[in-house]
Protein backbone atom coordinates (compact mmCIF):
# COMPACT_ATOMS: atom_id res chain seq x y z
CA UNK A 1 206.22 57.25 110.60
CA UNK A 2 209.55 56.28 109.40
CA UNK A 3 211.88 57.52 106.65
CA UNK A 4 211.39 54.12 104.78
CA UNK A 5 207.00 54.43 104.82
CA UNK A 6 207.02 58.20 103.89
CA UNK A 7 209.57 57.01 100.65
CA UNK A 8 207.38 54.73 99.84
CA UNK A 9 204.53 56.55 99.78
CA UNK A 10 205.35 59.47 98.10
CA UNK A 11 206.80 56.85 95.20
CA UNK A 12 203.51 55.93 95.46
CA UNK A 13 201.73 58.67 95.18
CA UNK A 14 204.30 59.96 91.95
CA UNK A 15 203.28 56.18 90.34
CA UNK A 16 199.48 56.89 90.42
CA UNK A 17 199.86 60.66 89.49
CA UNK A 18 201.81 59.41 86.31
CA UNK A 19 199.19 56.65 85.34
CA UNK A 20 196.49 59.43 85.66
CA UNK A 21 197.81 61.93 83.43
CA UNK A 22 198.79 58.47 80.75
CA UNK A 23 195.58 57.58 80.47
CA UNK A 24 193.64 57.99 77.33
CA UNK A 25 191.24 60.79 76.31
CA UNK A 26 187.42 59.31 76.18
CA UNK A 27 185.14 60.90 73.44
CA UNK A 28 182.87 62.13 75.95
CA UNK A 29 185.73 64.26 77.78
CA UNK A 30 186.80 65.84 74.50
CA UNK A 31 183.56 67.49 73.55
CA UNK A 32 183.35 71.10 74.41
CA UNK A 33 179.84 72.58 75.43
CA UNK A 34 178.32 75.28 72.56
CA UNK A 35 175.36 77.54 72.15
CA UNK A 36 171.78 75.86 72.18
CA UNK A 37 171.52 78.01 68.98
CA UNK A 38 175.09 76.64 67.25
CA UNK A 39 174.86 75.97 63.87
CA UNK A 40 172.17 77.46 61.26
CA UNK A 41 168.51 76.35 61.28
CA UNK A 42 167.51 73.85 58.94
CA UNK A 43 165.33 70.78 58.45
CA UNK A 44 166.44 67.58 56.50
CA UNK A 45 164.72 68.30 53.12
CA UNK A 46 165.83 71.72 52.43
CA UNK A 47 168.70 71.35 53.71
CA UNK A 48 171.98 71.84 51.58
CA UNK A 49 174.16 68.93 50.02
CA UNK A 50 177.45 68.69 52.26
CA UNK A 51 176.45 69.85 55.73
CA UNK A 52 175.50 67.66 58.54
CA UNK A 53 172.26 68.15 60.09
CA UNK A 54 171.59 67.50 63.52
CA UNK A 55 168.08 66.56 65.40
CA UNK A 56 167.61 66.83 68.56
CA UNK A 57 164.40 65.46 70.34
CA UNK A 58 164.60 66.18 74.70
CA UNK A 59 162.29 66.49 76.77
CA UNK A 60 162.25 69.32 80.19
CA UNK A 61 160.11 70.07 83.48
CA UNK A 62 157.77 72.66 83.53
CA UNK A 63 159.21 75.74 84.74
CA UNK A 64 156.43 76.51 86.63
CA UNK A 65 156.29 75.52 90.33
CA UNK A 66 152.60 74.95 90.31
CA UNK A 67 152.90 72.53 87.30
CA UNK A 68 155.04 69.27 87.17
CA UNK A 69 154.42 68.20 83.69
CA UNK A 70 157.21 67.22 81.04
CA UNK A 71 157.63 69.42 77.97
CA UNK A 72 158.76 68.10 74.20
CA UNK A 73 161.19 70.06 72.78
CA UNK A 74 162.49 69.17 68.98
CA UNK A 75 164.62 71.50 66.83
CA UNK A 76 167.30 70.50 64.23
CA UNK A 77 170.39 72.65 63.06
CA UNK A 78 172.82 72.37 60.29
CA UNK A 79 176.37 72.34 60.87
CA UNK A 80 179.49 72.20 58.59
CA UNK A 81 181.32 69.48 60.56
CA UNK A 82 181.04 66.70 62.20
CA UNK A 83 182.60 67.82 65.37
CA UNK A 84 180.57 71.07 66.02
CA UNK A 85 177.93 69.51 65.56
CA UNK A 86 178.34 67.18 68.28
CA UNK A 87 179.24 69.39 70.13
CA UNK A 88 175.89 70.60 69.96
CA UNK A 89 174.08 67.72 70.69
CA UNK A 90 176.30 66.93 74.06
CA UNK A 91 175.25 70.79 74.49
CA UNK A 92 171.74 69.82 74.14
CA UNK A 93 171.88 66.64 75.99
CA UNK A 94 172.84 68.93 79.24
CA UNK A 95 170.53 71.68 78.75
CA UNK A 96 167.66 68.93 77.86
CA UNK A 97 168.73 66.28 80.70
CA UNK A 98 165.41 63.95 81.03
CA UNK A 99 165.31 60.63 80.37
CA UNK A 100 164.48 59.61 76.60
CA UNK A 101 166.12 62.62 74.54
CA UNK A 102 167.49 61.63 71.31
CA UNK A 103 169.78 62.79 69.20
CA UNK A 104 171.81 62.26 65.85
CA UNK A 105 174.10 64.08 63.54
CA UNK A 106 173.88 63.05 59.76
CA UNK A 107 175.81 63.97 56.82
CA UNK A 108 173.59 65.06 53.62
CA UNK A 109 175.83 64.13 50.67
């Protein structure tokens, strides 16, 4: 290799590791994984005014070898911001990872 190639591509290689680090934070990379349990337990009509109330509807494997059916899980927490709680749903999204699960974060003014 010559001087002139092994310039060029470590110039190279400084060019891409500065458009890496510039680019943009995506929503999905900025949530933080929680506790299954985050939050307060709650349902939507007795919950309080001014918290947001998250529902989460997933769906797991059996944890039994000798059975292969799918399990419905459901639960719904209350949390006092937007962010934490979701935070909780990406949490729930991993723990719960089958196809189908749902879930939504709304504010109760």
């Amino acid at each position: 290799m010559t001087a002139g190639t092994t310039a060029f591509r470590a110039a190279l290689a400084a060019a891409f590791a500065l458009s890496v680090t510039a680019l943009p934070v995506t929503q999905a990379s900025a949530r933080t994984l929680t506790s299954i349990k985050a939050g307060e337990r709650c349902s939507w009509p007795y919950a309080p005014a001014g918290v947001y109330v998250g529902h989460f509807l997933g769906y797991e494997e059996s944890k039994f070898v000798s059975d292969d059916s799918i399990r419905q899980f459901t639960t719904q927490r209350c949390f006092r911001s937007a962010k934490d709680c979701d935070n909780w749903l990406y949490t729930m999204q991993s723990a719960y990872p089958i196809a189908g699960s749902q879930g939504r974060c709304r504010y109760k003014g």
